[in-house]
PDB file of N, CA and C in Angstrom:
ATOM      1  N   UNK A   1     -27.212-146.659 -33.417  1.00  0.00           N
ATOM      2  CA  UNK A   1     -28.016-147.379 -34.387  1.00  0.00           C
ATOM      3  C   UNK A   1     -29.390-146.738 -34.557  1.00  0.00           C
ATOM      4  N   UNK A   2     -30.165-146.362 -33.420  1.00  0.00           N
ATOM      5  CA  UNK A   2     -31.410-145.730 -33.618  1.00  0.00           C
ATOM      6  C   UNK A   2     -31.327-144.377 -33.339  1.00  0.00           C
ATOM      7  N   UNK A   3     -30.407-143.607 -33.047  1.00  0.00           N
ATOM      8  CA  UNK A   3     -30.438-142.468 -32.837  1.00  0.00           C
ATOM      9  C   UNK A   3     -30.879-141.002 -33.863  1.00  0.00           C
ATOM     10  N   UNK A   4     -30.683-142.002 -35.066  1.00  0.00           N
ATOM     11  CA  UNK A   4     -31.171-141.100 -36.128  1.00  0.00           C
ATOM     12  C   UNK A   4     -32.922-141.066 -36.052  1.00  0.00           C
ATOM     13  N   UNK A   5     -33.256-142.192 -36.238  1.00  0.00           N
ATOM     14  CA  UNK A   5     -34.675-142.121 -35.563  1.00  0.00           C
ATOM     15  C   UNK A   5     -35.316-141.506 -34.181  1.00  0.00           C
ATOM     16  N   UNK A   6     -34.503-141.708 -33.352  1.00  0.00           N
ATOM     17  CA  UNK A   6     -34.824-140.832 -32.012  1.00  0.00           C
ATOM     18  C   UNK A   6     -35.015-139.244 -32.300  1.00  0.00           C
ATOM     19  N   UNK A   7     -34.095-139.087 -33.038  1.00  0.00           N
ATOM     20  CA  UNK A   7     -33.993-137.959 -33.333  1.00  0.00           C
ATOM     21  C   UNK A   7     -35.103-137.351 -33.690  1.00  0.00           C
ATOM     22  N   UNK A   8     -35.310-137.864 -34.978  1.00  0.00           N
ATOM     23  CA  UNK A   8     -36.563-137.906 -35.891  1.00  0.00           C
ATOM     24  C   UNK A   8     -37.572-137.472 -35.441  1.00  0.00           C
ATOM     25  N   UNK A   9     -38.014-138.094 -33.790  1.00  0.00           N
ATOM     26  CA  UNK A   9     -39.277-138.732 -33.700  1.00  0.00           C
ATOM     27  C   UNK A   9     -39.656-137.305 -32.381  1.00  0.00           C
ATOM     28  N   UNK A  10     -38.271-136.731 -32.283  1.00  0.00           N
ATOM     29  CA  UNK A  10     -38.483-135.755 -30.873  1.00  0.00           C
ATOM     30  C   UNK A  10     -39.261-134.912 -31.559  1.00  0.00           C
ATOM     31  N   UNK A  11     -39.956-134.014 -30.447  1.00  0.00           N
ATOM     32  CA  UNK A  11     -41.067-132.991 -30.603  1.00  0.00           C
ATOM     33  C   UNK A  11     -40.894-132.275 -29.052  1.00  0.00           C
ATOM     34  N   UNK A  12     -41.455-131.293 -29.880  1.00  0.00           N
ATOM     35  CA  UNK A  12     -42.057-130.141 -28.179  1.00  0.00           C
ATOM     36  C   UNK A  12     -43.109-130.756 -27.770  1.00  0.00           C
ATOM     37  N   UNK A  13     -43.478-130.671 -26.112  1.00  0.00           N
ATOM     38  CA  UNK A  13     -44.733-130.852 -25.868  1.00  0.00           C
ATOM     39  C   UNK A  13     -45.584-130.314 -26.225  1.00  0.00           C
ATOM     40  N   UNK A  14     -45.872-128.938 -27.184  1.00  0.00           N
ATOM     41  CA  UNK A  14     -46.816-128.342 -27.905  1.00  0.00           C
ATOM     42  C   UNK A  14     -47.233-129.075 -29.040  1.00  0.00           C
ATOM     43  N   UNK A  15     -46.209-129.185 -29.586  1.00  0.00           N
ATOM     44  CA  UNK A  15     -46.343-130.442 -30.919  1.00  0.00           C
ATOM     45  C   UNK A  15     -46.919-131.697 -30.823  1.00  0.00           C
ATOM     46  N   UNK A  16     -46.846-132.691 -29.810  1.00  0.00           N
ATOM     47  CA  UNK A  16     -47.071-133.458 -29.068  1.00  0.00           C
ATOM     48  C   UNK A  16     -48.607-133.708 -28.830  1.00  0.00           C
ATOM     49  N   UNK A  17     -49.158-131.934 -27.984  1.00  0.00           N
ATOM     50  CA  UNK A  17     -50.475-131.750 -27.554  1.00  0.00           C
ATOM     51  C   UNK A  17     -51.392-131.566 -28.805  1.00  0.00           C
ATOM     52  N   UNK A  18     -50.478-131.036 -29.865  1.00  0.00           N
ATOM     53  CA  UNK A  18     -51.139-130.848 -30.929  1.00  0.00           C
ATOM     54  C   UNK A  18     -51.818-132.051 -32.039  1.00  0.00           C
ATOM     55  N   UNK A  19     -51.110-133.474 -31.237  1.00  0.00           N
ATOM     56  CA  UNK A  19     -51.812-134.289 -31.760  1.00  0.00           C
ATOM     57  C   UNK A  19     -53.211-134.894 -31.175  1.00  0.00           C
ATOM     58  N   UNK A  20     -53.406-134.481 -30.154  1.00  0.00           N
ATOM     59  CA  UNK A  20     -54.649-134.694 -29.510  1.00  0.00           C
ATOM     60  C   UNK A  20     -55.889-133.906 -30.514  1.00  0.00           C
ATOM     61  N   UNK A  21     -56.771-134.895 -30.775  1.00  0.00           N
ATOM     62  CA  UNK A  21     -58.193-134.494 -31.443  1.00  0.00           C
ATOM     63  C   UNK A  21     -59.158-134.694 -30.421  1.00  0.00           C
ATOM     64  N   UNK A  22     -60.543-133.912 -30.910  1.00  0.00           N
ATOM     65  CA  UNK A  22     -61.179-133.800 -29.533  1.00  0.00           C
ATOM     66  C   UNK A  22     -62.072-135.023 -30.239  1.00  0.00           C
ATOM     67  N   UNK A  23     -62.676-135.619 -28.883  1.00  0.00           N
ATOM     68  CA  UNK A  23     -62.729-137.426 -28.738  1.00  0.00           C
ATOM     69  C   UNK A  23     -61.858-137.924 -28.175  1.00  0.00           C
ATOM     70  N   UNK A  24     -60.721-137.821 -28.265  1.00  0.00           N
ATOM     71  CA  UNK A  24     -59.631-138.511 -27.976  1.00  0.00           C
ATOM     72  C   UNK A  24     -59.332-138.862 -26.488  1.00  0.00           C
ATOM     73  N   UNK A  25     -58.995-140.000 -26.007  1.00  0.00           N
ATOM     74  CA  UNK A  25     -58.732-140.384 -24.472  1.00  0.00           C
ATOM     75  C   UNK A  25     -57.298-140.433 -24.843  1.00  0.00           C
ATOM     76  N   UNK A  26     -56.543-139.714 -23.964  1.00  0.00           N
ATOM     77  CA  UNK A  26     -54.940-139.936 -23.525  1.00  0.00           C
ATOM     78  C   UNK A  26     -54.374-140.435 -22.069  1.00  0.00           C
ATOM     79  N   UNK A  27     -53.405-141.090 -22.354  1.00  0.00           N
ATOM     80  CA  UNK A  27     -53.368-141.460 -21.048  1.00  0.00           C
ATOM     81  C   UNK A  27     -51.982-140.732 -20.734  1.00  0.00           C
ATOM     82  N   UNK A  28     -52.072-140.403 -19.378  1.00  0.00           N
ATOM     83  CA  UNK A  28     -50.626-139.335 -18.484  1.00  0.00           C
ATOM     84  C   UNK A  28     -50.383-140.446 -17.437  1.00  0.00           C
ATOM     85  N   UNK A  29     -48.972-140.996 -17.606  1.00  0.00           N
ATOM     86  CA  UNK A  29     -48.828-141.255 -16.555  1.00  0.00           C
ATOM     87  C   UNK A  29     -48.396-140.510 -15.384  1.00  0.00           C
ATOM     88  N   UNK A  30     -48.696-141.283 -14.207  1.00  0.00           N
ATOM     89  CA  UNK A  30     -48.350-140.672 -13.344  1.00  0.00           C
ATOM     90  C   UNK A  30     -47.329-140.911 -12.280  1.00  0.00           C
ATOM     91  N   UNK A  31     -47.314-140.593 -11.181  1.00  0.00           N
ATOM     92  CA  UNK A  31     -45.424-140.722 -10.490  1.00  0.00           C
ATOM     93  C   UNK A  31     -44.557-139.783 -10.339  1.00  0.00           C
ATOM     94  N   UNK A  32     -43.321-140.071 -10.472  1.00  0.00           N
ATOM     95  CA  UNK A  32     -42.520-139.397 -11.364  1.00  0.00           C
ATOM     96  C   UNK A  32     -42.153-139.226 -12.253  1.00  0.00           C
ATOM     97  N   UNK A  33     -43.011-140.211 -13.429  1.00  0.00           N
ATOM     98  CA  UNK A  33     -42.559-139.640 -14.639  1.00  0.00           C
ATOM     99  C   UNK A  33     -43.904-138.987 -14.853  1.00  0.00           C
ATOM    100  N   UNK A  34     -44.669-138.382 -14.547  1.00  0.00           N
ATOM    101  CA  UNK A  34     -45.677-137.575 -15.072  1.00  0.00           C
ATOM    102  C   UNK A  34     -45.481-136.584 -16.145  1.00  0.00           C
ATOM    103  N   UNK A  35     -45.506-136.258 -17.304  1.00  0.00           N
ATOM    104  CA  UNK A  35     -44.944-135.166 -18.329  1.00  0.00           C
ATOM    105  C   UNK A  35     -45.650-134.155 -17.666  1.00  0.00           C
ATOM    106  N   UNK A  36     -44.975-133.162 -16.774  1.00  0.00           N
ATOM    107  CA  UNK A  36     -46.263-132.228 -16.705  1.00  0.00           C
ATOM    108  C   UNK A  36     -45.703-131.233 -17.926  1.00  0.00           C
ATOM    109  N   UNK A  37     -44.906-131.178 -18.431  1.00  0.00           N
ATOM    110  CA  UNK A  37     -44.914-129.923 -19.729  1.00  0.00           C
ATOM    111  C   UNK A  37     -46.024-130.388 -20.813  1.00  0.00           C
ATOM    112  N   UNK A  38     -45.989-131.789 -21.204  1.00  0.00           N
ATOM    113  CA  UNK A  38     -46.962-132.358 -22.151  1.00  0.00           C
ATOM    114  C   UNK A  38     -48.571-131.963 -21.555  1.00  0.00           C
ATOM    115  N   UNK A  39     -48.618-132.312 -20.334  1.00  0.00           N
ATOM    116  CA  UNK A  39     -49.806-131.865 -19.375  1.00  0.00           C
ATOM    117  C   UNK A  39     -50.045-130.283 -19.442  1.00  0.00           C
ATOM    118  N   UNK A  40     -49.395-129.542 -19.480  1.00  0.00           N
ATOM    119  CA  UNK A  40     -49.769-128.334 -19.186  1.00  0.00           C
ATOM    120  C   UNK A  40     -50.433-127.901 -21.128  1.00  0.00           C
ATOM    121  N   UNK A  41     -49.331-128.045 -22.123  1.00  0.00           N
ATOM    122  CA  UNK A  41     -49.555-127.865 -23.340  1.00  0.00           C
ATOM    123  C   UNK A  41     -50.751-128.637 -23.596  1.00  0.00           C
ATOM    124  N   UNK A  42     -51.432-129.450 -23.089  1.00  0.00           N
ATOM    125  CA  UNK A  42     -52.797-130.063 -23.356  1.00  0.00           C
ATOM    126  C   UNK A  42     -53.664-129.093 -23.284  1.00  0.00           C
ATOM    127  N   UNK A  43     -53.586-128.735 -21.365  1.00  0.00           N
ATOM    128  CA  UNK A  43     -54.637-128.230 -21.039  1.00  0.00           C
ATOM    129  C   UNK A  43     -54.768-126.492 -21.612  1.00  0.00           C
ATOM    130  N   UNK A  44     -53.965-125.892 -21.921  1.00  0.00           N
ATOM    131  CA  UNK A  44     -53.546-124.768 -22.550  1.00  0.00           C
ATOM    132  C   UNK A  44     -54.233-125.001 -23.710  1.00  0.00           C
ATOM    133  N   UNK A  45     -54.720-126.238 -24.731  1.00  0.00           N
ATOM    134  CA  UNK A  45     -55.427-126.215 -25.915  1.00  0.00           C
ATOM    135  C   UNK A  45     -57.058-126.813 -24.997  1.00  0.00           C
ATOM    136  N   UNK A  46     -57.674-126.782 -23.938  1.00  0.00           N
ATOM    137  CA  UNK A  46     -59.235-126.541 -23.616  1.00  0.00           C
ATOM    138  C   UNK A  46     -59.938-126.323 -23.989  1.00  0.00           C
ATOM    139  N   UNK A  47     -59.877-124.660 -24.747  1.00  0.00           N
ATOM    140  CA  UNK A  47     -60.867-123.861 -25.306  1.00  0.00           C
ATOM    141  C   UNK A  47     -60.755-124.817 -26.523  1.00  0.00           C
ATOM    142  N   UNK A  48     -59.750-125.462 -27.497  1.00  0.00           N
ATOM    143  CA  UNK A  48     -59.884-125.420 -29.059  1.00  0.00           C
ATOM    144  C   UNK A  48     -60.492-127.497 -28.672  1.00  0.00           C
ATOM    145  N   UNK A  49     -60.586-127.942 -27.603  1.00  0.00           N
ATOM    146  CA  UNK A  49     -60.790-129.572 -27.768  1.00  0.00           C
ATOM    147  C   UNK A  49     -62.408-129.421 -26.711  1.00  0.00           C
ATOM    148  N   UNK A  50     -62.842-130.684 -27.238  1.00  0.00           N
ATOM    149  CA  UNK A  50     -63.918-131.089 -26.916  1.00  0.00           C
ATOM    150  C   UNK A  50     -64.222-132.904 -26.218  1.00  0.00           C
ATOM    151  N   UNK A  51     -64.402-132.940 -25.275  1.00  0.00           N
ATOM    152  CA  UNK A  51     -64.467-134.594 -24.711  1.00  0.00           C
ATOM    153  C   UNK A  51     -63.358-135.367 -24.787  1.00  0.00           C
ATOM    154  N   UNK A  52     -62.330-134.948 -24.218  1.00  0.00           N
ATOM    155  CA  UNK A  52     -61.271-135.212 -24.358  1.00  0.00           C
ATOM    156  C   UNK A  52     -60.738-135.759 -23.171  1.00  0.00           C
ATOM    157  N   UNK A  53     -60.667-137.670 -22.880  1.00  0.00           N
ATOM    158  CA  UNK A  53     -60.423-137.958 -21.628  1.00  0.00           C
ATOM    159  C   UNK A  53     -58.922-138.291 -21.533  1.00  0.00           C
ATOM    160  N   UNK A  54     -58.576-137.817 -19.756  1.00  0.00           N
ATOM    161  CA  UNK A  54     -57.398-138.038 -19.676  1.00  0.00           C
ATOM    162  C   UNK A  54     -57.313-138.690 -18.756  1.00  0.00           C
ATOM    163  N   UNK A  55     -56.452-139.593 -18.460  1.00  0.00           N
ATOM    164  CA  UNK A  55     -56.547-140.766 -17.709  1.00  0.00           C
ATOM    165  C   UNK A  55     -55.190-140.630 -16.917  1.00  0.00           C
ATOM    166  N   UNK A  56     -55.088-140.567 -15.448  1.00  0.00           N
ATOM    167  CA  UNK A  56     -53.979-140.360 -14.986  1.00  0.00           C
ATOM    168  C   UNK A  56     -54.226-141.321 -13.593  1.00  0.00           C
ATOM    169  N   UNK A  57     -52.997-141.588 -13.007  1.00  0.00           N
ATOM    170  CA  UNK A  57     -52.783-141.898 -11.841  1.00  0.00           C
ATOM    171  C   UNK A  57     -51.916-141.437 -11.218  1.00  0.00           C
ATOM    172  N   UNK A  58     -51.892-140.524  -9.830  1.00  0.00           N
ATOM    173  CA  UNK A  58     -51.376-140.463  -8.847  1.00  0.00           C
ATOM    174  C   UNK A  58     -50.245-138.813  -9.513  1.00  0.00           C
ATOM    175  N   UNK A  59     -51.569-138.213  -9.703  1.00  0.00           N
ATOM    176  CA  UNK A  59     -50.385-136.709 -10.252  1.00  0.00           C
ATOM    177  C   UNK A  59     -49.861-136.002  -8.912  1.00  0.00           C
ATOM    178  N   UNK A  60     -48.600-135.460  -9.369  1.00  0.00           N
ATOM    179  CA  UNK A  60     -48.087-135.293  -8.137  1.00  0.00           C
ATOM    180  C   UNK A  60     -47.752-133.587  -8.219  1.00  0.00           C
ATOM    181  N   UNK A  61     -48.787-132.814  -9.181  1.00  0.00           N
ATOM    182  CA  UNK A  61     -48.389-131.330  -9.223  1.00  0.00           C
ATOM    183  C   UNK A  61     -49.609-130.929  -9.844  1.00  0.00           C
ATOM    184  N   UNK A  62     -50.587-129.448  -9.559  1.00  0.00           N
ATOM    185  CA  UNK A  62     -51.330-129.022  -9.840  1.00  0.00           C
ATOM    186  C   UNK A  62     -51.081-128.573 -11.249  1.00  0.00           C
ATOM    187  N   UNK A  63     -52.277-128.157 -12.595  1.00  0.00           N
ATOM    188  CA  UNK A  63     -51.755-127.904 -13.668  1.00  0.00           C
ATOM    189  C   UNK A  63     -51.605-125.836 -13.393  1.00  0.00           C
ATOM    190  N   UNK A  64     -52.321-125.318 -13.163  1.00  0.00           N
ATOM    191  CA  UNK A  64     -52.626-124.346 -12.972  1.00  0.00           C
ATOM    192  C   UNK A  64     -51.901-123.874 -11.949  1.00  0.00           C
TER     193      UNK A  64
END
């Protein structure tokens, strides 16, 4: 029933990071579901964002 929409709605985590504007607070969760691919494609855009808070709890892998 929703799968056409699921579909729809998937993206790369580049695509994803690419919706972050600088200002913007995001929140990562953390655990095991931590996205670190979404996490890494963030921090990989640094140089191009500005004040950009990220809000995490309990990351369980370095980005770098």
């Amino acid at each position: 029933m929703y799968e056409n929409e699921y579909r729809r709605k998937l993206c790369t985590p580049e695509d994803a990071a690419a919706w972050v504007n600088s200002g913007d607070t995001v929140f990562v969760p953390g655990g095991a579901i931590t996205p670190t691919v979404f996490a890494k494609a963030l921090y990989d855009r640094k140089d191009q964002l500005e004040r950009v808070r990220v809000l995490n709890y309990l990351p369980l892998a370095a980005l770098d």
